[in-house]
C-alpha atoms as a PDB file:
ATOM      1  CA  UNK A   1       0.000   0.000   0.000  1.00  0.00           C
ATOM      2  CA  UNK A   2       1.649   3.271  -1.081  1.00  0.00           C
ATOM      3  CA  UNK A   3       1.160   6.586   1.777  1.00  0.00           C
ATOM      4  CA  UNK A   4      -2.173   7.963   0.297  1.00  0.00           C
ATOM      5  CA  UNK A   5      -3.879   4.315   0.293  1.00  0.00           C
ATOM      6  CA  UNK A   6      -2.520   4.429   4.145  1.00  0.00           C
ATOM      7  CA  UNK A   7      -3.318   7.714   5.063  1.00  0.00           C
ATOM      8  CA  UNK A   8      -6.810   7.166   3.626  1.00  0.00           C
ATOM      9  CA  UNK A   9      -7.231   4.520   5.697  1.00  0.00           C
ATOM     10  CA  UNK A  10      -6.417   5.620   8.842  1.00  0.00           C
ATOM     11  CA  UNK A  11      -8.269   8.583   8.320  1.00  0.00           C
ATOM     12  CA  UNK A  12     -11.190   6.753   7.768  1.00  0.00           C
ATOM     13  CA  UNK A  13     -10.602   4.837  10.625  1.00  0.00           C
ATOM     14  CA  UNK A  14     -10.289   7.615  12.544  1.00  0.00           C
ATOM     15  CA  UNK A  15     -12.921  10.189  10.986  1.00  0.00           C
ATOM     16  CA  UNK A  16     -15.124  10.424  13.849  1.00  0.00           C
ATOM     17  CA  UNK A  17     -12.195  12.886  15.839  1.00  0.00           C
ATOM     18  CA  UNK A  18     -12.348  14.564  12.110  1.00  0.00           C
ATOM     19  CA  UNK A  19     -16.544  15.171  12.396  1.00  0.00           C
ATOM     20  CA  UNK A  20     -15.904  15.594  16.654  1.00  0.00           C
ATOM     21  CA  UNK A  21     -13.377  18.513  16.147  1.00  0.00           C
ATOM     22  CA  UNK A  22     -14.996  20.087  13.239  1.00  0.00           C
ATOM     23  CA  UNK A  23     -18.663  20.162  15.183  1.00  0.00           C
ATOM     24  CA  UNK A  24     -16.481  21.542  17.931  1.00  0.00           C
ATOM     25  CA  UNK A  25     -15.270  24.355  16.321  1.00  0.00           C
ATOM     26  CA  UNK A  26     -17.283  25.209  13.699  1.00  0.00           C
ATOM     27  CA  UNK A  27     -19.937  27.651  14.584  1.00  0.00           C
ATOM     28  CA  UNK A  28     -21.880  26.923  10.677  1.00  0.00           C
ATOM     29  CA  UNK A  29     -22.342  23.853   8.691  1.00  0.00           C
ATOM     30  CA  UNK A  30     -19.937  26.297   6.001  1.00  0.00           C
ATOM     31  CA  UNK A  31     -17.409  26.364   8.528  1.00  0.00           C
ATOM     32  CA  UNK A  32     -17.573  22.494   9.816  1.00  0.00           C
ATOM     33  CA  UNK A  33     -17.137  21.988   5.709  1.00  0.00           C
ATOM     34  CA  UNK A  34     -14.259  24.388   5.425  1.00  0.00           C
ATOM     35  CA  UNK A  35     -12.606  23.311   8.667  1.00  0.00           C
ATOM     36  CA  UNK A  36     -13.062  19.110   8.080  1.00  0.00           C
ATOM     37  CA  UNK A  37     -11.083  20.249   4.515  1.00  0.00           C
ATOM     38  CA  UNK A  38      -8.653  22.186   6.032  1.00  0.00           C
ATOM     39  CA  UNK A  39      -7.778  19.695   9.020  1.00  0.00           C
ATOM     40  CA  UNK A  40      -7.559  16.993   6.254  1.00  0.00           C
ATOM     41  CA  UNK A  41      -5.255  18.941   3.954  1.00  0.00           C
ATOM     42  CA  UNK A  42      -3.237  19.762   7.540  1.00  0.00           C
ATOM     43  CA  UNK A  43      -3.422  15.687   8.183  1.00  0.00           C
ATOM     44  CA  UNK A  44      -1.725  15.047   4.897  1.00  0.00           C
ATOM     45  CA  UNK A  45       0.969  17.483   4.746  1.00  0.00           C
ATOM     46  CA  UNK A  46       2.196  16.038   8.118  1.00  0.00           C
ATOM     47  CA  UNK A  47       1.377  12.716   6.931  1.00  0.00           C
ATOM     48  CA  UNK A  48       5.265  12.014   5.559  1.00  0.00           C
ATOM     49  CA  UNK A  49       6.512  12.915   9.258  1.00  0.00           C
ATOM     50  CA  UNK A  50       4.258  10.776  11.410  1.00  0.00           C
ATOM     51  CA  UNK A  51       5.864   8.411  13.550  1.00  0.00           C
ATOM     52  CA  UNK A  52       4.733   4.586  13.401  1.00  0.00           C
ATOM     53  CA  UNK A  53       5.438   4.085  17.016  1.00  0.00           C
ATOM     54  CA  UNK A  54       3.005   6.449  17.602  1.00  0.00           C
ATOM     55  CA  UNK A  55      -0.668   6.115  17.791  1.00  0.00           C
ATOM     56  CA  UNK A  56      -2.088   7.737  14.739  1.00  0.00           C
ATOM     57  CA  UNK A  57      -5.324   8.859  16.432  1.00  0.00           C
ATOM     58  CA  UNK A  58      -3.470  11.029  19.100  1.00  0.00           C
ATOM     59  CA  UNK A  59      -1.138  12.417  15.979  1.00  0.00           C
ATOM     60  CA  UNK A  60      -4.906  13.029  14.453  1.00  0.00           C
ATOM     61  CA  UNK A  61      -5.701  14.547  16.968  1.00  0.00           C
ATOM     62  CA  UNK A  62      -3.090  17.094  17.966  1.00  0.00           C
ATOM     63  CA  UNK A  63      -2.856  18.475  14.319  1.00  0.00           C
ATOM     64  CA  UNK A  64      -6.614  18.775  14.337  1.00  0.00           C
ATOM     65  CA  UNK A  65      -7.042  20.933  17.406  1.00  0.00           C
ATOM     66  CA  UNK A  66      -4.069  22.791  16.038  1.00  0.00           C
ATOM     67  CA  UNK A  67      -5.772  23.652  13.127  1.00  0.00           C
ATOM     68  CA  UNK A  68      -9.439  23.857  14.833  1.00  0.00           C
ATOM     69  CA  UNK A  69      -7.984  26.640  17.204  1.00  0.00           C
ATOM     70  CA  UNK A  70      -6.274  28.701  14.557  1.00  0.00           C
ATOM     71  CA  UNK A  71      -9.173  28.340  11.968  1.00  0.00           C
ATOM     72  CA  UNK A  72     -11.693  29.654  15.073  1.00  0.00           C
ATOM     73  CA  UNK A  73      -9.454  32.993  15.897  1.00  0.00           C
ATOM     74  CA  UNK A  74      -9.500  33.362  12.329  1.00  0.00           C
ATOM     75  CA  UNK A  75     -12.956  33.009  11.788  1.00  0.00           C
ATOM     76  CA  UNK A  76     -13.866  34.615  15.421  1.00  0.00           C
ATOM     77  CA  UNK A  77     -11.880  38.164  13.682  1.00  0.00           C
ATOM     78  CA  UNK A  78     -13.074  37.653  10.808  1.00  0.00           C
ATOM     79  CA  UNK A  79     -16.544  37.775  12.257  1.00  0.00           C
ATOM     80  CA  UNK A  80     -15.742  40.501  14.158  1.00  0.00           C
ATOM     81  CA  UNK A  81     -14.843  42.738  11.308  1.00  0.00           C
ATOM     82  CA  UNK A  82     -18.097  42.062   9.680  1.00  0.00           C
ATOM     83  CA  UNK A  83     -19.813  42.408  12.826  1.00  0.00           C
ATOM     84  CA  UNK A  84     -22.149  39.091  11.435  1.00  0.00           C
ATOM     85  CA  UNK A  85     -24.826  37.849  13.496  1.00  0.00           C
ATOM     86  CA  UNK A  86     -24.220  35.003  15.150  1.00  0.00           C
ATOM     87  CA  UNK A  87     -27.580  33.864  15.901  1.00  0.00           C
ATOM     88  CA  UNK A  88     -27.524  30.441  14.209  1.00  0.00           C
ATOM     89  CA  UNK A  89     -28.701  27.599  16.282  1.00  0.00           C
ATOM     90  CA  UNK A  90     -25.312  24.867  16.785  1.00  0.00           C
ATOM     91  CA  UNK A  91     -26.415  21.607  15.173  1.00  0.00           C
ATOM     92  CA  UNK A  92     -24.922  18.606  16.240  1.00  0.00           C
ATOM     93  CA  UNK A  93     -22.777  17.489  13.013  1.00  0.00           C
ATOM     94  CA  UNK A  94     -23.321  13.923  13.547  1.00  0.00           C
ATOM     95  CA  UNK A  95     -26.466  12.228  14.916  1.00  0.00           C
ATOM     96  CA  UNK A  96     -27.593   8.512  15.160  1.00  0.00           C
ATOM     97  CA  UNK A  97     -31.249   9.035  16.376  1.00  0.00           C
ATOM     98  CA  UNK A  98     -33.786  11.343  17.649  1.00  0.00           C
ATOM     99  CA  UNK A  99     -32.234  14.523  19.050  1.00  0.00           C
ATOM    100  CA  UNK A 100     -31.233  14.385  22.717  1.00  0.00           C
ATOM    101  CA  UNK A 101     -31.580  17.381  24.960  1.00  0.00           C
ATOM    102  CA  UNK A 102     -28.416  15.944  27.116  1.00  0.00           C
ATOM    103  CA  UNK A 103     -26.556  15.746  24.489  1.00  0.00           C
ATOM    104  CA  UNK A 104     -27.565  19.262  23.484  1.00  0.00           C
ATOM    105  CA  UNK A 105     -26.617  20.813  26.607  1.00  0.00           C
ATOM    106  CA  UNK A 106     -23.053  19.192  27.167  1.00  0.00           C
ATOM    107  CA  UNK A 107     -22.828  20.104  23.083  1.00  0.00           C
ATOM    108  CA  UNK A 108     -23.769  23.914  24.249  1.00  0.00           C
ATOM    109  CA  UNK A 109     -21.241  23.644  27.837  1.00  0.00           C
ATOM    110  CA  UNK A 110     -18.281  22.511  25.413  1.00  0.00           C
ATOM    111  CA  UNK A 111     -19.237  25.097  22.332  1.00  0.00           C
ATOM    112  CA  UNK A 112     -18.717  28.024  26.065  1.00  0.00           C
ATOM    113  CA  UNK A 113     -15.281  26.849  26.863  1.00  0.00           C
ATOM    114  CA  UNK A 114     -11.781  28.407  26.562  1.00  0.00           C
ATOM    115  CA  UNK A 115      -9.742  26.626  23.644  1.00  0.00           C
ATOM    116  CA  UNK A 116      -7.888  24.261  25.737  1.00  0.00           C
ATOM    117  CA  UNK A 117     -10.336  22.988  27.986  1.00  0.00           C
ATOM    118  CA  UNK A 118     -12.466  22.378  24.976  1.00  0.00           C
ATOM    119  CA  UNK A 119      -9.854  20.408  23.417  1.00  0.00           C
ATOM    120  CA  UNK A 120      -9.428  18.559  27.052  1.00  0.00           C
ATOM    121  CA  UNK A 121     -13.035  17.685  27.376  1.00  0.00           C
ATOM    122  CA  UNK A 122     -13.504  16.211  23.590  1.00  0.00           C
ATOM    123  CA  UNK A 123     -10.142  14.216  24.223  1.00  0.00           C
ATOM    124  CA  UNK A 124     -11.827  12.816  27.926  1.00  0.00           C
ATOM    125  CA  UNK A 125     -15.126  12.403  26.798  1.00  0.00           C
ATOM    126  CA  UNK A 126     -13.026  10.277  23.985  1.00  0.00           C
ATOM    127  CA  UNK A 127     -11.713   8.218  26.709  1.00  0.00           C
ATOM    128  CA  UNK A 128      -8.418   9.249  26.232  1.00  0.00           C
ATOM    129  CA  UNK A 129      -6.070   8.458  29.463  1.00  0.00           C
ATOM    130  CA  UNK A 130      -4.306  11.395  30.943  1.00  0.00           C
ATOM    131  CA  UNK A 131      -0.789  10.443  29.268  1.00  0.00           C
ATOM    132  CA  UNK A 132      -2.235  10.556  26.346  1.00  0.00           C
ATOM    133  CA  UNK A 133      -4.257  13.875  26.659  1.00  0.00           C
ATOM    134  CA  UNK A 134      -1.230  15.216  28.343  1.00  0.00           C
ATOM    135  CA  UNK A 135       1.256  14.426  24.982  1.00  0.00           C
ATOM    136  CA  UNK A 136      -1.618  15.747  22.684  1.00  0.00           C
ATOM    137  CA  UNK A 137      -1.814  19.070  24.673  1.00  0.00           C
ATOM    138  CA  UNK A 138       1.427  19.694  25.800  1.00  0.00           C
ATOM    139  CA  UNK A 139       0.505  19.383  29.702  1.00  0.00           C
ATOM    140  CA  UNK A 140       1.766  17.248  32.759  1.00  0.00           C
ATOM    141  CA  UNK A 141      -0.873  14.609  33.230  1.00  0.00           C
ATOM    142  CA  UNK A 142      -1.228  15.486  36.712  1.00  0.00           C
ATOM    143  CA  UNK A 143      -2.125  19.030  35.236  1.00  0.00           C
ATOM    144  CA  UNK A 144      -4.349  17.464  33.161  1.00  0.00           C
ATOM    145  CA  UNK A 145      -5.914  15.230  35.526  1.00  0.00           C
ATOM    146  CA  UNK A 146      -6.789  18.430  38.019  1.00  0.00           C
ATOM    147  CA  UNK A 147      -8.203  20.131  34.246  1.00  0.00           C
ATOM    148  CA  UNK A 148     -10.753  17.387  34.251  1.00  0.00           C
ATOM    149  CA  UNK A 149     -11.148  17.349  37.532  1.00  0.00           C
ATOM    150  CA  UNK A 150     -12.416  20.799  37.567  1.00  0.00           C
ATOM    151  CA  UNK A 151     -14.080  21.010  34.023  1.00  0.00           C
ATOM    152  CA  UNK A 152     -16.617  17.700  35.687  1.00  0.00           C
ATOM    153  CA  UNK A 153     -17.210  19.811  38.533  1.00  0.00           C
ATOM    154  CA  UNK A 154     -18.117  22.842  35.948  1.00  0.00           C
ATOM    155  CA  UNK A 155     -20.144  20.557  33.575  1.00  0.00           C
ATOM    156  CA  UNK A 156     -22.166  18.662  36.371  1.00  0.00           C
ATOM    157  CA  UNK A 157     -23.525  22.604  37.399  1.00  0.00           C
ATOM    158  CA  UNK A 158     -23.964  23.792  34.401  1.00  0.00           C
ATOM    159  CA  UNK A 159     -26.021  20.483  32.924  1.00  0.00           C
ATOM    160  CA  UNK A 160     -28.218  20.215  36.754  1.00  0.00           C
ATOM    161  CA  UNK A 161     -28.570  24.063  36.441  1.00  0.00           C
ATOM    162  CA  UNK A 162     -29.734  23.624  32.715  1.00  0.00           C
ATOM    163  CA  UNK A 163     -31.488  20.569  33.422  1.00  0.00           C
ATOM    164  CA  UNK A 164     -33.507  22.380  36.114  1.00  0.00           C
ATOM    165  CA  UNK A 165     -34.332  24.982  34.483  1.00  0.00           C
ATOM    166  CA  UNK A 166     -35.445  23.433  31.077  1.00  0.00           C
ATOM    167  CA  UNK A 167     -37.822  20.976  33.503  1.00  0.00           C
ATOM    168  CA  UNK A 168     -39.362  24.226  35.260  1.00  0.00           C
ATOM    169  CA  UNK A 169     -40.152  25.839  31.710  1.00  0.00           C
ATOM    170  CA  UNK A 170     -42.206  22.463  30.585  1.00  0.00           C
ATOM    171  CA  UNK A 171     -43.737  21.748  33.645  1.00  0.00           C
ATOM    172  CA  UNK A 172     -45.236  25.236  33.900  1.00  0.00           C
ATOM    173  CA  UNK A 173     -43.385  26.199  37.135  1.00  0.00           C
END
């Protein structure tokens, strides 16, 4: 198999953290579309310098967010210049079955964090284990163990608080 047969294949192997970081940080289907093209362009560039003894998706992954957080500031000015509106409901970019209103309010707690700790909670609600969040994001993994620690304190209020609060407003309260 010659690179671009391999490349193609672990990319589709790996495309959810693609759709995941593109839904992320892409505030329009436009930009999800631009950003999935440029994060794949990014991928193979890098492609001829990516180390077999490493594992591909945390490679993925660490371009990606690289690319995700400069394509946002760039968009985010960008935005700012034409002071756009930027009243368009977040859509999830990838959904198996009817919509879920938990899903929609962890979607709307990650789309409110900082770049980093968005990039930490994607990468632990992945599963990843703290070495390997800590080699994709430059941190200790005891600094990124107290991260999580804080950003599940953070999402448990906001979710109750939104939970709450979406209950009162259907049960008339």
């Amino acid at each position: 198999m010659n690179d671009q047969e391999t490349f193609l294949v672990r990319l589709t192997q790996n495309q959810k953290i693609l759709h995941k970081i593109a839904g992320a940080y892409g505030r329009t289907a436009v930009d999800r579309e631009d950003l999935t093209a440029e994060i794949t362009g990014a991928l193979w560039k890098s492609f001829a310098g990516f180390d077999e003894a490493r594992r591909f998706s945390t490679w993925m992954y660490r371009i990606a967010l690289n690319v995700a957080v400069s394509f946002y500031r760039t968009e985010y000015r960008r935005a700012e210049r034409t002071e756009r509106a930027e009243s368009i409901a977040r859509q999830s970019y990838e959904r198996d079955s009817e919509p879920d209103d938990r899903v929609d309010r962890l979607n709307d707690f990650i789309a409110g964090l900082g770049d980093m700790d968005k990039a930490l909670m994607l990468l632990y609600l992945d599963e990843y284990d703290h070495r390997s969040i800590a080699a994709v994001l430059g941190l200790t993994e005891t600094n990124v163990a107290t991260k999580i620690g804080r950003l599940r304190a953070r999402a448990r209020v906001a979710l109750t608080t939104n939970r709450n609060a979406s209950q009162g407003e259907t049960d008339g309260k």
